[in-house]
Protein backbone atom coordinates (compact mmCIF):
# COMPACT_ATOMS: atom_id res chain seq x y z
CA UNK A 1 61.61 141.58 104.43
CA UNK A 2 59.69 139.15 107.22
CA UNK A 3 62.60 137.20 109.12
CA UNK A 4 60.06 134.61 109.73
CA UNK A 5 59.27 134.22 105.97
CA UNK A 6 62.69 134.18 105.00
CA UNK A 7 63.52 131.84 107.84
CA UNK A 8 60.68 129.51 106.75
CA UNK A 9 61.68 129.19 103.07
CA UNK A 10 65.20 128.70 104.17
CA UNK A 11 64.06 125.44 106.04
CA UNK A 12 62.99 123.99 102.31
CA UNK A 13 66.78 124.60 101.35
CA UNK A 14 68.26 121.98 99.91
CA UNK A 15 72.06 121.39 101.44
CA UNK A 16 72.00 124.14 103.73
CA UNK A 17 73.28 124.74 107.25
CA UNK A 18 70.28 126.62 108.47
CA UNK A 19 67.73 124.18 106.80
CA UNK A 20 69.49 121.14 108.57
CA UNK A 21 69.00 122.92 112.08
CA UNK A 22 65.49 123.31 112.09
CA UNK A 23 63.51 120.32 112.56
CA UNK A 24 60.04 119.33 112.25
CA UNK A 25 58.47 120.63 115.33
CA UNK A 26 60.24 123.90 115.17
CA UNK A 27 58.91 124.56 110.92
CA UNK A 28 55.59 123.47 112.55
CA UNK A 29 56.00 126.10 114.94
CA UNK A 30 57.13 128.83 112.29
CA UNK A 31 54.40 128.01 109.82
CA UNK A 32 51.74 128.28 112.73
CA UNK A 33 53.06 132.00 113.64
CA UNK A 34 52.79 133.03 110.08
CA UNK A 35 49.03 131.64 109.78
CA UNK A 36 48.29 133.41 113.08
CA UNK A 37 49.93 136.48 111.41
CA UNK A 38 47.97 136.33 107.64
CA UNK A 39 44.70 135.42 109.40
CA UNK A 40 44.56 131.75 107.17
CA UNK A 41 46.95 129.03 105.59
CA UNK A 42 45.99 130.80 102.39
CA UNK A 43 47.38 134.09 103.65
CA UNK A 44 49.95 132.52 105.14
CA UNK A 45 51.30 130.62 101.58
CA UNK A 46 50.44 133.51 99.53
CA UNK A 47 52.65 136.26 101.57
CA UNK A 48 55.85 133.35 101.57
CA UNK A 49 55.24 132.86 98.11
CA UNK A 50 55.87 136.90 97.35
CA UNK A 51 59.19 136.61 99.09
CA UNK A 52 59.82 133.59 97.78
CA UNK A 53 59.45 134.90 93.97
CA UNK A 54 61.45 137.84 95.36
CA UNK A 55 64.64 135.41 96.19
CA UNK A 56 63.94 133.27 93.02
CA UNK A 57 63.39 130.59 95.24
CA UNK A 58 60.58 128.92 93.18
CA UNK A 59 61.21 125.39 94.93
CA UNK A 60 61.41 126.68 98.01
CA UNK A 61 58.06 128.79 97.55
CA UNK A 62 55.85 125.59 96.28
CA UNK A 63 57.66 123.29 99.29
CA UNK A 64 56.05 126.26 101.67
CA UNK A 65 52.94 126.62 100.06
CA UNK A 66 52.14 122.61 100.46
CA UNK A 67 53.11 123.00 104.05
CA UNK A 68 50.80 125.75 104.34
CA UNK A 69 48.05 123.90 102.34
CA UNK A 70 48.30 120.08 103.49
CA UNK A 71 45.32 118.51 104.12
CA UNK A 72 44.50 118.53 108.34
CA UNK A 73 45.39 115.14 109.51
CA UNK A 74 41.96 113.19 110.64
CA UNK A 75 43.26 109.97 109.81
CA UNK A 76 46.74 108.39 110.14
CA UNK A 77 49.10 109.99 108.18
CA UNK A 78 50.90 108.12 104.86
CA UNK A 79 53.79 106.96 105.80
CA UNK A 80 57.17 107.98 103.74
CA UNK A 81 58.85 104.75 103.02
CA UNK A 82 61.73 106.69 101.72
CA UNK A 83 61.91 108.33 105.30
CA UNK A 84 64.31 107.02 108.04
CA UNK A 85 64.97 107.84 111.82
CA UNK A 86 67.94 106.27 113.25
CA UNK A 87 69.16 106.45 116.85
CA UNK A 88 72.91 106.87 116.94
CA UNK A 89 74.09 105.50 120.50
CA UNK A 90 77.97 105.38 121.78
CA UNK A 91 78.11 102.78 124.88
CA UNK A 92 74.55 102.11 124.96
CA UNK A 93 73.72 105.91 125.62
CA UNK A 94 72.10 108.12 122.67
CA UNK A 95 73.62 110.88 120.49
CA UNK A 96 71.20 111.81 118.94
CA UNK A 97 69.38 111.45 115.63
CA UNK A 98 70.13 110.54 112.27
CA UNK A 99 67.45 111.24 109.73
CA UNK A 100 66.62 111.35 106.19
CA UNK A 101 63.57 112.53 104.37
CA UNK A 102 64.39 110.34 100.71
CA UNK A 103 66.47 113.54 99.68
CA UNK A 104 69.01 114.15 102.36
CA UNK A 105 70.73 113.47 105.65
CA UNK A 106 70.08 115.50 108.69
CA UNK A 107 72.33 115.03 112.07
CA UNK A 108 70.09 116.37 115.20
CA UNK A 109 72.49 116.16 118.03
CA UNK A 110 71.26 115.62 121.80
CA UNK A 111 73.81 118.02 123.11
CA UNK A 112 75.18 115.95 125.47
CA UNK A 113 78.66 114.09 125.43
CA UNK A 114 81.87 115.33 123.26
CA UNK A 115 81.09 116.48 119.40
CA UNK A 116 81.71 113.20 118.05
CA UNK A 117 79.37 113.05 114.88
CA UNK A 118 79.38 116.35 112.68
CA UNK A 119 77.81 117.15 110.04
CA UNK A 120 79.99 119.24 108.21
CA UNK A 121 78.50 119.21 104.75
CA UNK A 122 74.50 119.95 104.92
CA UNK A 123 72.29 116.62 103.45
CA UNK A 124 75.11 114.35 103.70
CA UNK A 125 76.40 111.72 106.12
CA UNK A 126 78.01 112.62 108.96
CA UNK A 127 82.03 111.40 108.03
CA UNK A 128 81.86 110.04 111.63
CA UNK A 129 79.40 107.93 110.62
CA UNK A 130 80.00 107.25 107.04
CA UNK A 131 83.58 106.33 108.07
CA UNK A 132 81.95 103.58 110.12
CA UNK A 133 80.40 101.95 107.09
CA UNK A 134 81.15 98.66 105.37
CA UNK A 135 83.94 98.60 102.35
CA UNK A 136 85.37 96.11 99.91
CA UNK A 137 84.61 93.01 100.44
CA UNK A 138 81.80 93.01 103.20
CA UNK A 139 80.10 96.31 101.48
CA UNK A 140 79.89 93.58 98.42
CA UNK A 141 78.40 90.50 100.49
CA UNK A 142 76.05 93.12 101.88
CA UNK A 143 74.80 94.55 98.01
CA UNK A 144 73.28 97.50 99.73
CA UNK A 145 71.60 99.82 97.73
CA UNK A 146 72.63 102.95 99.29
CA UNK A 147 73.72 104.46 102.40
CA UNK A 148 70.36 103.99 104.19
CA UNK A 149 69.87 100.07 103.42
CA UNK A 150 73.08 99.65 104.45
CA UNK A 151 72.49 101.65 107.82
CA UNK A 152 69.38 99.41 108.38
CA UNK A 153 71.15 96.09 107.66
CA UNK A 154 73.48 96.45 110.34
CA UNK A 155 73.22 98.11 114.29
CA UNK A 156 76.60 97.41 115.65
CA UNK A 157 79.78 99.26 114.70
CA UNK A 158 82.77 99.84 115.93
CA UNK A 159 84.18 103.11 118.41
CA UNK A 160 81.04 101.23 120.63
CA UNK A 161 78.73 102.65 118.42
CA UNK A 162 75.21 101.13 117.73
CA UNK A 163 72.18 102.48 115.37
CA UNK A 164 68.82 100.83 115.68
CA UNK A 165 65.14 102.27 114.96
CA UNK A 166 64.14 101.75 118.23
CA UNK A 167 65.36 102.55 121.38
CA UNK A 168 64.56 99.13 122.91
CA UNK A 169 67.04 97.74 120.31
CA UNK A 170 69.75 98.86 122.24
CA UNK A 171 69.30 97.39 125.40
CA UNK A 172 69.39 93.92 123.55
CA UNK A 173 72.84 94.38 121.68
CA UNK A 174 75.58 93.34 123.84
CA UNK A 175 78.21 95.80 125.34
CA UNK A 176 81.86 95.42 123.72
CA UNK A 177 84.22 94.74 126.70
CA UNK A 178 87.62 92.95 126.56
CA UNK A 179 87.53 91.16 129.87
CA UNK A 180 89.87 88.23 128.25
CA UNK A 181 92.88 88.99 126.94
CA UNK A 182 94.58 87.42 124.34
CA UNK A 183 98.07 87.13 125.50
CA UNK A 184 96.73 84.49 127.98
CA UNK A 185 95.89 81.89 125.04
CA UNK A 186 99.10 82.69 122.91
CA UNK A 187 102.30 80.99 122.77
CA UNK A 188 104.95 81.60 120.12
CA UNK A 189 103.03 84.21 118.79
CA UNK A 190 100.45 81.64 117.89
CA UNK A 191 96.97 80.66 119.52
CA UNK A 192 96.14 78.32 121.46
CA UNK A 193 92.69 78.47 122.55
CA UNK A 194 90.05 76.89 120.31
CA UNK A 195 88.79 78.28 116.65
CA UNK A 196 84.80 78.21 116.79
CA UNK A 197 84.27 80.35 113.71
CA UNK A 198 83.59 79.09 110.08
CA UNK A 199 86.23 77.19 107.62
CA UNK A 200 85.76 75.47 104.40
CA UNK A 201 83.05 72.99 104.84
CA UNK A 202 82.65 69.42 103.85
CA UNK A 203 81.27 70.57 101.06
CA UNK A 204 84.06 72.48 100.02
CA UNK A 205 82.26 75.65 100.09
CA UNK A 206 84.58 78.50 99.57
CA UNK A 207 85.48 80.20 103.12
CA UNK A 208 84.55 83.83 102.03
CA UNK A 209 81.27 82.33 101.82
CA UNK A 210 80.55 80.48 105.23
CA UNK A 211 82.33 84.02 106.50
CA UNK A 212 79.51 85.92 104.83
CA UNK A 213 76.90 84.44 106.31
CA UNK A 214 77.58 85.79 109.56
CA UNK A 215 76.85 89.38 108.58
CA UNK A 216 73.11 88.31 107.73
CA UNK A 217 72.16 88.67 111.07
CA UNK A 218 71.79 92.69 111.71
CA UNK A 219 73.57 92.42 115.08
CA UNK A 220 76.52 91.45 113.68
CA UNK A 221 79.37 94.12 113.93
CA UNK A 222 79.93 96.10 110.48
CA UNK A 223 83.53 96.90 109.96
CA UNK A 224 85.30 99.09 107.56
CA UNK A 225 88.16 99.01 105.28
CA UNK A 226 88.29 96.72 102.15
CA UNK A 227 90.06 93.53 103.41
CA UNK A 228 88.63 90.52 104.75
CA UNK A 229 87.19 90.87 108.59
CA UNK A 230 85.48 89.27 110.83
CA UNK A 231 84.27 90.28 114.45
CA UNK A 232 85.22 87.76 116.70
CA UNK A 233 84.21 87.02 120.87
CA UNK A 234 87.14 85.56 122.69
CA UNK A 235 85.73 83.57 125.98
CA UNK A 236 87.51 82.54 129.36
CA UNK A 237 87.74 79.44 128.25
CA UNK A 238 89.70 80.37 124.63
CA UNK A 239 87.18 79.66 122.68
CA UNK A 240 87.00 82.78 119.48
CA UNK A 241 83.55 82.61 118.01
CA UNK A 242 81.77 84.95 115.57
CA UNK A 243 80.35 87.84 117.52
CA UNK A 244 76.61 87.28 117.33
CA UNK A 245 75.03 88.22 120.15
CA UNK A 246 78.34 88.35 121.80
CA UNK A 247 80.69 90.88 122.79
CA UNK A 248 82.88 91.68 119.81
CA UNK A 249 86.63 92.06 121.00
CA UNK A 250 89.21 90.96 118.27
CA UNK A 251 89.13 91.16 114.51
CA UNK A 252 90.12 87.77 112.68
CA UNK A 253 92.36 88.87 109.05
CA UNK A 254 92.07 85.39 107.52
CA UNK A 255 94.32 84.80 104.79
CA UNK A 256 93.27 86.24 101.18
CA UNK A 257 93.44 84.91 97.82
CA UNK A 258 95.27 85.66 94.45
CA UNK A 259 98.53 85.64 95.67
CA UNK A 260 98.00 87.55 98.79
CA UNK A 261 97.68 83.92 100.93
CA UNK A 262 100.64 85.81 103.21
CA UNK A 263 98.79 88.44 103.89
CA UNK A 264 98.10 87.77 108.09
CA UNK A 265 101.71 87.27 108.54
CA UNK A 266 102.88 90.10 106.61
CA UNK A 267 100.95 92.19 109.57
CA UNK A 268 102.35 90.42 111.94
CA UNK A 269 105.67 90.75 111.15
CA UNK A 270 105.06 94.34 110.19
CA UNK A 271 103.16 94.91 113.72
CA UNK A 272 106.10 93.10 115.71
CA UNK A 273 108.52 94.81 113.76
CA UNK A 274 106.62 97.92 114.91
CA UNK A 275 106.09 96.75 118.38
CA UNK A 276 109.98 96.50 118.88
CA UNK A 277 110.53 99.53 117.20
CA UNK A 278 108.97 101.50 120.09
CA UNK A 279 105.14 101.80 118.82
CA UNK A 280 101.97 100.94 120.74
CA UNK A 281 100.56 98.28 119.00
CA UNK A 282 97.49 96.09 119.25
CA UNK A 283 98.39 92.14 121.00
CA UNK A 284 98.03 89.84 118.48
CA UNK A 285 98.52 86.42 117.37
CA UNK A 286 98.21 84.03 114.41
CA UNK A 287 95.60 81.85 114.36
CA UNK A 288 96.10 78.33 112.61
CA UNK A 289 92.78 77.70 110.28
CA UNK A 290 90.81 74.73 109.67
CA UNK A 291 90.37 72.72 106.31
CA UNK A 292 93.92 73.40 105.18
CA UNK A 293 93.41 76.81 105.31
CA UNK A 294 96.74 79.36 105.92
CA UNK A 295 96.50 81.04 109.60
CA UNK A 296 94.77 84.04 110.05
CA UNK A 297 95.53 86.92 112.27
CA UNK A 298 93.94 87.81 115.27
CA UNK A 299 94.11 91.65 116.40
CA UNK A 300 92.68 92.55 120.05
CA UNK A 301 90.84 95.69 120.09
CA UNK A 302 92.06 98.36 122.09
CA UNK A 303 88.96 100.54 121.40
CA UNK A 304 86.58 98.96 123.88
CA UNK A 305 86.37 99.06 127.74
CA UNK A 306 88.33 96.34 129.81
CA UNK A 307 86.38 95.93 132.64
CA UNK A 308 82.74 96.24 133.67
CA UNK A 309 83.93 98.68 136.25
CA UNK A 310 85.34 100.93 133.59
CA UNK A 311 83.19 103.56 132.46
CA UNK A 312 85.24 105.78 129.94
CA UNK A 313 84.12 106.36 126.93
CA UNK A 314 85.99 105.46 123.74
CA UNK A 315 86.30 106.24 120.26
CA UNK A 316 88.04 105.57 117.66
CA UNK A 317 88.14 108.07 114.53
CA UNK A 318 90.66 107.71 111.50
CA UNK A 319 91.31 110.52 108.99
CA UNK A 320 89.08 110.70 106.98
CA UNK A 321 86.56 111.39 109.28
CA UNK A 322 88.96 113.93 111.17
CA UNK A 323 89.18 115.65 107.56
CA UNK A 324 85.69 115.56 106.57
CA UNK A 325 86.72 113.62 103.53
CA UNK A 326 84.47 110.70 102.10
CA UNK A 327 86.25 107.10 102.14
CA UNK A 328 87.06 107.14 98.90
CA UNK A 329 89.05 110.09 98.90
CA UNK A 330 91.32 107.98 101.82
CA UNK A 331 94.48 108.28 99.27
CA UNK A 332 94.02 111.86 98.24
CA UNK A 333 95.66 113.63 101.57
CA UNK A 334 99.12 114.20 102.38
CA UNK A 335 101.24 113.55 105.90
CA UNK A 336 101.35 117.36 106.14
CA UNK A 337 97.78 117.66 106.60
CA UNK A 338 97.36 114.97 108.74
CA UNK A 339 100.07 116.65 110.78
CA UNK A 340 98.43 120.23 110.71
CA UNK A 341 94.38 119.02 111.30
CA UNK A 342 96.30 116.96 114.75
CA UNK A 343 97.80 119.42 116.64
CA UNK A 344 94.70 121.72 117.26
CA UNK A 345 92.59 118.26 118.37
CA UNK A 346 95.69 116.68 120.45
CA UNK A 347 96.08 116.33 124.07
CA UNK A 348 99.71 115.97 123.77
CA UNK A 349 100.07 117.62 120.21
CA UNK A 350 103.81 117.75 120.61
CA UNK A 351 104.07 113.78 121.01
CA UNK A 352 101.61 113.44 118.19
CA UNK A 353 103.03 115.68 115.84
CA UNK A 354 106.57 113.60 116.41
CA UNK A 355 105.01 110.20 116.14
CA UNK A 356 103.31 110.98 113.01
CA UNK A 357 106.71 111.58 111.96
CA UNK A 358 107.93 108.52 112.87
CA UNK A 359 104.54 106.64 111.79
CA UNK A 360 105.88 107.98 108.40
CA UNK A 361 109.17 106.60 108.45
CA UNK A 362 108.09 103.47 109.98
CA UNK A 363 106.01 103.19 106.58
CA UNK A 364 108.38 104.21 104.36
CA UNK A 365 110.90 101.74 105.75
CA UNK A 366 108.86 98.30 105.70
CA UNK A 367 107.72 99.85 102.40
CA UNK A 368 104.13 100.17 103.84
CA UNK A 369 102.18 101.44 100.70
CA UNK A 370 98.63 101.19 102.60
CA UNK A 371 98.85 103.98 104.97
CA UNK A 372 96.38 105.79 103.99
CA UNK A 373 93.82 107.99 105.49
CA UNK A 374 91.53 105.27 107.31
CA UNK A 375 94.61 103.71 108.44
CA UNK A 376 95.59 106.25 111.00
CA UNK A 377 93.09 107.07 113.66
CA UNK A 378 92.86 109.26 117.17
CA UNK A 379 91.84 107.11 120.07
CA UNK A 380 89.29 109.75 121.91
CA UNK A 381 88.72 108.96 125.35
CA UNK A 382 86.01 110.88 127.36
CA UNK A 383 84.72 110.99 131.11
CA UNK A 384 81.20 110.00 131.94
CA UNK A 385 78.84 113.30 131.73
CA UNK A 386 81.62 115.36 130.15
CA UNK A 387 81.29 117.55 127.09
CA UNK A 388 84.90 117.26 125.88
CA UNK A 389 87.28 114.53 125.53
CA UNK A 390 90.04 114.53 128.59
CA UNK A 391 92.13 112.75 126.33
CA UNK A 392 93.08 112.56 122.31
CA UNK A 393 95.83 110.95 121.32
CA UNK A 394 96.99 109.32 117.32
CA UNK A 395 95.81 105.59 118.24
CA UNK A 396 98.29 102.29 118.02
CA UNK A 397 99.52 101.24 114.76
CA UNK A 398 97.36 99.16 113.23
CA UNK A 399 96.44 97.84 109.75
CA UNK A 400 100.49 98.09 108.69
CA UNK A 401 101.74 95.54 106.04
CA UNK A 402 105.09 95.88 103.44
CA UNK A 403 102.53 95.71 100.06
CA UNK A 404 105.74 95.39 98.51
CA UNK A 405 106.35 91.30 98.44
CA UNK A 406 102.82 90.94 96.91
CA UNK A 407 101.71 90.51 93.36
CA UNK A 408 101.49 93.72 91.32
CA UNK A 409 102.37 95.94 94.17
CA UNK A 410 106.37 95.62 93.84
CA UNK A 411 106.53 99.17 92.65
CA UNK A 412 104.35 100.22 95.42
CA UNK A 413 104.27 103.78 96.58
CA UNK A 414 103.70 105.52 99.87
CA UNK A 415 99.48 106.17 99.95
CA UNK A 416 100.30 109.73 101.67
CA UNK A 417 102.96 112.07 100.10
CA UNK A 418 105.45 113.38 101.90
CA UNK A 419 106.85 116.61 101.01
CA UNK A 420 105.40 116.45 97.89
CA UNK A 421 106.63 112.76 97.25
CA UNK A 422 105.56 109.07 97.42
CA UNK A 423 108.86 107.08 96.46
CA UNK A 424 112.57 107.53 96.94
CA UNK A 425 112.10 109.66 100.29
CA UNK A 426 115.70 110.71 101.70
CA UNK A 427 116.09 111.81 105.40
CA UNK A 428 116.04 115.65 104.23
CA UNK A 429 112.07 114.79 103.15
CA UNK A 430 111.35 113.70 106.41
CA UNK A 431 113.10 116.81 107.90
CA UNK A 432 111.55 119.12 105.58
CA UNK A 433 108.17 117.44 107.45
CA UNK A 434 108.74 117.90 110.88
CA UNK A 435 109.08 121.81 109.78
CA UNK A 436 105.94 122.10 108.28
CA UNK A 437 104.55 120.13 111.67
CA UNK A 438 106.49 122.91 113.58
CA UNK A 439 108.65 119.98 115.53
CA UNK A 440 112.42 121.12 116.27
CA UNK A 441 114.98 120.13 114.25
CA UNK A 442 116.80 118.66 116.83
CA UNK A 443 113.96 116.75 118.69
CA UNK A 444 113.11 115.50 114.78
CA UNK A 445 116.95 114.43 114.18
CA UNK A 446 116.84 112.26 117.25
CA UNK A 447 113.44 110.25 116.15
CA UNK A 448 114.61 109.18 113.05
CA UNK A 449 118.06 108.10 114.43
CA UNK A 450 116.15 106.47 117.02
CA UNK A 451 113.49 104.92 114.72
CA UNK A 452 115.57 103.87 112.34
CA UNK A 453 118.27 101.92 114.92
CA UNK A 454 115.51 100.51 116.61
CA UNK A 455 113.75 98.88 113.53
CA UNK A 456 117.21 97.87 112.88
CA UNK A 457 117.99 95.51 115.89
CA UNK A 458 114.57 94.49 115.79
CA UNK A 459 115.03 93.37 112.39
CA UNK A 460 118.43 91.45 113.61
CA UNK A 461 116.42 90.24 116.54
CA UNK A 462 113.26 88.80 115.80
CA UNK A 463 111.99 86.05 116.87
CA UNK A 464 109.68 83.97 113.76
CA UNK A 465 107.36 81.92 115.03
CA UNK A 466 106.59 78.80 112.48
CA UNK A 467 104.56 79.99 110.41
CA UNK A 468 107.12 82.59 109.55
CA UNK A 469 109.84 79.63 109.38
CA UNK A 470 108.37 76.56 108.21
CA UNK A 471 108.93 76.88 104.29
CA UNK A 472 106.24 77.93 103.62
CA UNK A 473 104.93 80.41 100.39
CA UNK A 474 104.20 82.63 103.68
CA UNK A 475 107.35 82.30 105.17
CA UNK A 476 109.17 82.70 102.01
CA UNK A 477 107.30 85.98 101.72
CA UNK A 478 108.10 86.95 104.89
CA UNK A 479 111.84 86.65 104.20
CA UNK A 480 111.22 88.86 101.40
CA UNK A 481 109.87 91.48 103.63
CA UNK A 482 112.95 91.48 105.58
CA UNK A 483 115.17 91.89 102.89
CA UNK A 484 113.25 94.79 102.00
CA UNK A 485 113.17 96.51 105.23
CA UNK A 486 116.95 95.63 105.61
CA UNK A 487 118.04 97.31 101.84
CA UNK A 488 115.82 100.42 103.05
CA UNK A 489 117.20 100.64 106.25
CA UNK A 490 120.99 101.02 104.53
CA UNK A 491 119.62 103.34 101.69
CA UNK A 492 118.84 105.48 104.35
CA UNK A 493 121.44 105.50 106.85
């Protein structure tokens, strides 16, 4: 059997590793050795096709023979309008490229940097990338048709990731660096700089709709995850504008519809609850709204670079890409496999592997039902012109909210089992978890006592800013939150 026969029908493969590693040049290069080795192109195609009928690869053998057989090219070739060629940057600097022939994906790397886009099943999206992409309600004000008009709508993502066509499209798009910080135009938990981005109109124009517009400009950021976003700029001056054409360094939650009005200071009283229980947590503040509107939340993202001297690199990657898993599967895992796919990619695995365990009970106490897979992320930090990430650590909570005191969700389950369960978890679950993470009994006793006094005094102790306290349907909401986390709290003690 020729090698180079075999190796040249296996580049025709459909969803195969070896097919997706050999590019164009390199099959040009094969299919030249085999003509030089038959004496013609009809030689050539006729001795692949008799190992091709030999393997039963019949599509494989007629793909061959057409590459053998094309026409020589004397005029410019036809161009395959099905055919993209993407260049996948992180911080400006190229990956590599993302390609697709109208059939399938193909990830060529550059080989330099950490391994942060994988293609771990042959034809498809990277889940790197694919984790990247728009869901809910901005995949709907897109209406992309697939995965590559959705990938040419849009160039800037987050983890500092940009994909344009051209490489001189990425010295236009503006670098994401937090150089003002939002703690400076907050007081009371509330901001005080100046809201530049869209509200209702004079027109009365529903808000969803002015929001959309942004995102029909390409260089707006693309976010993921299936409530409303937008990518926001925050100047020196405290003005928060829409980031086109600017830096994009907070994400604006405004306030949703059909009951879940409360949602931005849900968060934020689930963040600040989390904050005082001991977690790292994105700064944030709640942001009151033009045209009537309820606030909005404003989240700072701790993702990007903080000065122009800095030149780490940063990424962030949630679970589903860690697991290979499409988005839609972002339900479908458990705790205990987010706990065993951590500790082999961990810096501090031990740390991790605990605050997983407390991320857990954290949930299960504020009855946090939206924990799911895209919901819990490693923050991967690298050094300039290394090959490996010097540091990998679970990221800050983010995204947590008690779905609980909202309409149809007051059954609400965990989105992760835990030992084998979503509701009525008892401390013994949460033990029976830390030995299937491999923590020690003892060092998994003392962060749940810990966790759960802590969440305790900061439930006796926090401070509501008015929003939280005015009377509100929000505020009412809010007080319903509390009186969930306080009933869990003494179920479980």
């Amino acid at each position: 059997v020729s090698s180079r026969r075999q190796r040249f029908l296996e580049a025709f493969r459909l969803r195969s590793e070896h097919a997706a590693s050999i590019g164009e040049t390199m099959r040009e290069a094969i299919a030249n050795r085999l003509i030089e080795q038959y004496g013609s192109a009809q030689g050539a195609a006729d001795a692949t096709w008799a190992l091709a009928r030999a393997n039963q690869w019949y599509r494989e053998g007629e793909h061959a023979e057409r590459f053998f057989l094309r026409p020589p090219l004397t005029t410019e070739p036809a161009r395959n309008g099905a055919a993209l060629d993407l260049i996948v940057a992180w911080h400006g600097a190229p990956l590599g490229n993302l390609t697709h022939d109208g059939f399938e994906w193909r990830w060529n790397a550059d080989d330099q940097g950490p391994p942060l886009v994988r293609q771990t099943t042959p034809g498809k999206l990277p889940p790197f990338i694919l984790s990247l992409l728009p869901e809910g309600w901005l995949e709907s004000v897109l209406n992309d048709r697939d995965e590559r008009a959705t990938l040419r709508s849009g160039k800037r993502y987050m983890s500092n990731i940009t994909i344009v066509e051209r490489a001189s499209d990425l010295s236009a798009l503006p670098p994401d660096i937090l150089l003002t910080r939002l703690n400076g135009f907050t007081r009371n938990t509330v901001f005080t700089g100046q809201y530049a981005g869209p509200g209702r109109g004079d027109l009365e124009q529903s808000f969803e709709r002015n929001l959309a517009q942004i995102f029909e400009r390409t260089d707006t950021p693309r976010l993921s995850g299936v409530q409303i976003k937008a990518p926001m700029f925050l100047s020196a001056d405290g003005t928060l504008s829409p980031s086109i054409g600017r830096p994009f360094t907070h994400i604006l939650k405004p306030a949703g519809t059909g009951g879940f009005e409360a949602l931005p200071v849900i968060e934020w009283q689930s963040l600040a609850l989390g904050s005082a229980a001991g977690f790292k947590t994105p700064a944030t503040a709640l942001v009151p709204m033009p045209d009537g509107m309820p606030p909005a939340l404003l989240v700072e993202r701790f993702d990007i670079r903080t000065s122009l001297e800095d030149k780490h690199l940063l990424a962030l990657e949630d679970f589903c890409s860690v697991l290979g898993v499409p988005t839609e599967a972002k339900y479908d895992g458990t705790m205990e496999r987010i706990a065993r796919a951590l500790r082999p990619l961990s810096t501090s695995p031990e740390e991790d592997a605990l605050l997983v365990l407390k991320r857990s009970l954290f949930a299960w106490l504020i009855a946090d039902g939206d924990m799911h897979l895209k919901n819990m992320a490693l923050l991967e930090i690298a050094e300039p012109g290394s090959t490996q990430f010097s540091s990998v650590r679970m990221a800050p909570l983010y995204d947590a909210v008690t779905t609980r005191v909202f309409p149809r969700l007051e059954k609400d389950r965990m989105a992760l089992k835990l030992n084998g369960k979503d509701d009525r978890l008892r401390r013994a679950d949460f033990k029976a978890f830390a030995s299937t993470a491999g923590l020690k009994a003892a060092d998994a006793d003392t962060s749940i006592d810990d966790l759960v006094a802590a969440l305790s005094r900061a439930l006796n102790h926090l401070e509501l800013p008015p929003p939280l306290s005015d009377g509100s349907q929000g505020a009412k909401m809010a007080e319903q939150m509390r009186a969930i986390v306080h009933e869990r709290i003494e179920g479980f003690a």
